[in-house]
C-alpha atoms as a PDB file:
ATOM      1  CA  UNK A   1      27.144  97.075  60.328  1.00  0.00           C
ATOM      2  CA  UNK A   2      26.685 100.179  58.179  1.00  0.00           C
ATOM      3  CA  UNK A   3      26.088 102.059  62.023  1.00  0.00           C
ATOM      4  CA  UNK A   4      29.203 100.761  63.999  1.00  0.00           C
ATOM      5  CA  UNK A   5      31.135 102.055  60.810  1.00  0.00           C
ATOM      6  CA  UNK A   6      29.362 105.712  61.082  1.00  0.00           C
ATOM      7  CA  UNK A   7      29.966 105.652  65.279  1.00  0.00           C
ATOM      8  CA  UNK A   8      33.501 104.963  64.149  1.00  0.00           C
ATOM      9  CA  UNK A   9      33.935 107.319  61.892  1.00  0.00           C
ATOM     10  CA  UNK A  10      32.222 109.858  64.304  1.00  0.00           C
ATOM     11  CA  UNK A  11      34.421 108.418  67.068  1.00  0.00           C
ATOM     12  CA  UNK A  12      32.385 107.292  69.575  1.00  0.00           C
ATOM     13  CA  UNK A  13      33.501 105.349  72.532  1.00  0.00           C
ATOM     14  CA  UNK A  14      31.711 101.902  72.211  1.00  0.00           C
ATOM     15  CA  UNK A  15      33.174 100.768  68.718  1.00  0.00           C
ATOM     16  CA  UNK A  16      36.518 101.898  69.112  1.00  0.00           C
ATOM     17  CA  UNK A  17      36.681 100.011  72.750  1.00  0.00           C
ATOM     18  CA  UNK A  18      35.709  97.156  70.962  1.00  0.00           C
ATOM     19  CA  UNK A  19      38.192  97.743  67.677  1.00  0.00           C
ATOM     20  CA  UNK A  20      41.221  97.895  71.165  1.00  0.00           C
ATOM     21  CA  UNK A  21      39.468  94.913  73.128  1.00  0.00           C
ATOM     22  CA  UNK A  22      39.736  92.496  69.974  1.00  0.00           C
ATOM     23  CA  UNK A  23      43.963  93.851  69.194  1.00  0.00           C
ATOM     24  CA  UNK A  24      44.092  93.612  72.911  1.00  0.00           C
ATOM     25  CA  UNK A  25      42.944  90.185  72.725  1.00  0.00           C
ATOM     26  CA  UNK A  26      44.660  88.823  69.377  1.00  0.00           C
ATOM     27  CA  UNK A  27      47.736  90.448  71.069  1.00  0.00           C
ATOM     28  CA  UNK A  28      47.920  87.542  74.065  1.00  0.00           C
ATOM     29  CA  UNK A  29      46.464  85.026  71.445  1.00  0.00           C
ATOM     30  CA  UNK A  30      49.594  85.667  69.282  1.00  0.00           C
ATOM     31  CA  UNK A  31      51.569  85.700  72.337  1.00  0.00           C
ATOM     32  CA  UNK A  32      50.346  82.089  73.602  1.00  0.00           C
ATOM     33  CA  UNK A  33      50.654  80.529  70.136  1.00  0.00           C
ATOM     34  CA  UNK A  34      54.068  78.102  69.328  1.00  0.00           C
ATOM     35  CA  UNK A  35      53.836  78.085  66.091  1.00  0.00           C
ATOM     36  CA  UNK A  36      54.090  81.185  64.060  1.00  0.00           C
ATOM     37  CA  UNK A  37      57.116  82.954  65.063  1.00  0.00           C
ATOM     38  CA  UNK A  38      56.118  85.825  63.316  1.00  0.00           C
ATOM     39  CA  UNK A  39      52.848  86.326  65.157  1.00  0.00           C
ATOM     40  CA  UNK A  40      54.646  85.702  68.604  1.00  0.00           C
ATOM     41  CA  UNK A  41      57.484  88.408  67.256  1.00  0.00           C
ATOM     42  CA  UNK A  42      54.736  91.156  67.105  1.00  0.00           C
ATOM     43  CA  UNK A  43      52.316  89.718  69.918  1.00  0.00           C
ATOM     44  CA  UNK A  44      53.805  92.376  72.471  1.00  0.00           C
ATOM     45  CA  UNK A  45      53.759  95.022  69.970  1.00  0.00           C
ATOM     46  CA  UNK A  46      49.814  94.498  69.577  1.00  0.00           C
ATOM     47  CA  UNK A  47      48.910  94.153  72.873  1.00  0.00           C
ATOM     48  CA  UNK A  48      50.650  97.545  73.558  1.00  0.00           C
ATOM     49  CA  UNK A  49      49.494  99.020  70.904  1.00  0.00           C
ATOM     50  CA  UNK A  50      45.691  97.931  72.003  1.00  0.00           C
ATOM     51  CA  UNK A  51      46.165  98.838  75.528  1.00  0.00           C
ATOM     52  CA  UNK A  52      47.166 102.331  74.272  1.00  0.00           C
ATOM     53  CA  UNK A  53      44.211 102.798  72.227  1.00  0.00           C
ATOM     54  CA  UNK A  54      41.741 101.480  75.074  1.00  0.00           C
ATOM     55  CA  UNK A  55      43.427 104.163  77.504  1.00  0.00           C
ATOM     56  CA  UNK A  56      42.729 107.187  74.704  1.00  0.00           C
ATOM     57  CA  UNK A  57      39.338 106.007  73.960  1.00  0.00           C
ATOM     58  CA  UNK A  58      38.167 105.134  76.796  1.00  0.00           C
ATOM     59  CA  UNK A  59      38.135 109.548  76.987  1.00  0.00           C
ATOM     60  CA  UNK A  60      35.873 109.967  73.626  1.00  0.00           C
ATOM     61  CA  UNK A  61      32.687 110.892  73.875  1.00  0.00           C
ATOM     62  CA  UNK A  62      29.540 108.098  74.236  1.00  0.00           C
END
């Protein structure tokens, strides 16, 4: 634990693709879900949000 929180705060590639994979993912979990509408009112906003982070990450450093 103690060294994916010092390769993110040195921000390296393989935590922070993970950190964008899991919003990326709770983004279309929210999105499927009928019963919080709260969760499905941000769902897009998370997944966008993740996919934007993969796509500048996916340029730091390994």
């Amino acid at each position: 634990m103690t060294r994916f929180l010092k390769d993110l705060a040195r921000f390296r590639r393989g935590p922070w693709e993970m950190v964008a994979t899991v919003l990326i993912a709770c983004g279309v979990a929210m999105m499927m879900q009928p019963f919080i509408l709260t969760g499905f009112t941000y769902s897009f906003s998370v997944t966008l949000v993740g996919t934007l982070m993969f796509i500048v990450v996916s340029h730091f450093p390994e």
